[in-house]
Protein backbone atom coordinates (compact mmCIF):
# COMPACT_ATOMS: atom_id res chain seq x y z
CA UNK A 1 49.44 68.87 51.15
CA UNK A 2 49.19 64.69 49.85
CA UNK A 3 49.93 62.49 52.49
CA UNK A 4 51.06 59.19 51.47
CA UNK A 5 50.55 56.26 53.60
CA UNK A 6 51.06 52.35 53.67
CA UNK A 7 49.19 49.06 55.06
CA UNK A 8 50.12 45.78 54.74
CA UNK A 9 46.87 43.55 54.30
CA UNK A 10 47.80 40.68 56.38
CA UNK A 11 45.56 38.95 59.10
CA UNK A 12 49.06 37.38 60.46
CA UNK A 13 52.29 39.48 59.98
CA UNK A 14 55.32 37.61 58.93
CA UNK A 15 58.33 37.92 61.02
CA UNK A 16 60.23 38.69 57.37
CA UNK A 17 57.50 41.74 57.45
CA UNK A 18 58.04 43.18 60.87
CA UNK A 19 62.14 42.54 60.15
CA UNK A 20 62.00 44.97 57.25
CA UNK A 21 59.59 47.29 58.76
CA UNK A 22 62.13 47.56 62.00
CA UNK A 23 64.85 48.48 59.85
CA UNK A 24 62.67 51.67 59.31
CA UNK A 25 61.44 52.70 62.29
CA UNK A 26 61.89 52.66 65.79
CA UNK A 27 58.73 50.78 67.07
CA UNK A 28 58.78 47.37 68.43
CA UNK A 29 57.47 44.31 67.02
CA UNK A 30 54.91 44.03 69.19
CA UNK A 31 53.29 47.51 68.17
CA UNK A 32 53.73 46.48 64.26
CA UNK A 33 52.03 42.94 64.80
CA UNK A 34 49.47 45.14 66.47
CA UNK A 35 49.35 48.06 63.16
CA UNK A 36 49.02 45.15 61.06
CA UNK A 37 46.36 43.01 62.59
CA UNK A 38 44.23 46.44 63.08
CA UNK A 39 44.74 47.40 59.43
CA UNK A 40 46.67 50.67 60.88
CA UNK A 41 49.11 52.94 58.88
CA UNK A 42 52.77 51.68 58.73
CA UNK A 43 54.51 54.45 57.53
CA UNK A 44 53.26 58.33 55.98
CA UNK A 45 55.24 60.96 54.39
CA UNK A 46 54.66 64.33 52.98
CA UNK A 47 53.67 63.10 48.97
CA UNK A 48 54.30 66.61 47.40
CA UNK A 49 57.83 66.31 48.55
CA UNK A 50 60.16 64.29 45.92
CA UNK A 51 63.18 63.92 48.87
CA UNK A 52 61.03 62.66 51.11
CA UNK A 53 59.15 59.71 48.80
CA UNK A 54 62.73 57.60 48.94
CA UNK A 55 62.58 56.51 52.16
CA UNK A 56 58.97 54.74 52.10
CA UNK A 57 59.63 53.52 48.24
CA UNK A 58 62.36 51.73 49.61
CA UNK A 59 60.00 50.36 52.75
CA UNK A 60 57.45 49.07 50.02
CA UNK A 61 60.38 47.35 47.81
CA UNK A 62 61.65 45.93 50.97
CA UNK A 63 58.42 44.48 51.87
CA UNK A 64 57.16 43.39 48.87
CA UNK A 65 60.22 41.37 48.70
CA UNK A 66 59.32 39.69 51.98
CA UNK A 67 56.26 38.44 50.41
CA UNK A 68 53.82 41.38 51.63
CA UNK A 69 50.75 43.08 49.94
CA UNK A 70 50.82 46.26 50.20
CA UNK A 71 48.35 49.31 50.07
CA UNK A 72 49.47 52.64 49.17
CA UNK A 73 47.12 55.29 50.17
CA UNK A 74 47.01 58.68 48.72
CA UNK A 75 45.21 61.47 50.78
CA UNK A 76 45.12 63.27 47.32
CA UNK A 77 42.09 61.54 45.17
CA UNK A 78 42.63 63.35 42.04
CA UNK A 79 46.79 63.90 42.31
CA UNK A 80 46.47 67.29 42.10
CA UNK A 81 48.24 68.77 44.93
């Protein structure tokens, strides 16, 4: 199974960052100030499954819109699985 997973590599999160990243989840600012600073996962999702790739694609378009650099990690090196 690939997991996917995103960062945002930021020493100081944005409050247009942590807007569009509470529109996803249920965590508080405080705890994704916290992700952020500590270089912690934002968001994962099963990669191998096409249904369930929409919902962080449209996380990453959200917050690249807000200004943010993002890092999109892939626990599947040779994108096999």
């Amino acid at each position: 199974m690939s997991i996917i997973a995103i960062t945002i590599d930021s020493a100081t999160p944005s409050t247009k960052y942590l807007s569009a990243l509470k529109k996803y989840s249920g965590l508080g600012f405080t705890e994704f100030k916290n992700k952020i600073q500590n270089n912690n996962y934002l968001a994962e999702t099963d990669g191998d499954d096409p249904n369930k790739l929409q919902e962080p694609k449209s996380l990453i378009d959200d917050l690249t819109k807000s200004g943010a650099s993002v890092k999109i990690y892939d626990s599947d090196p040779y994108a096999e699985g």
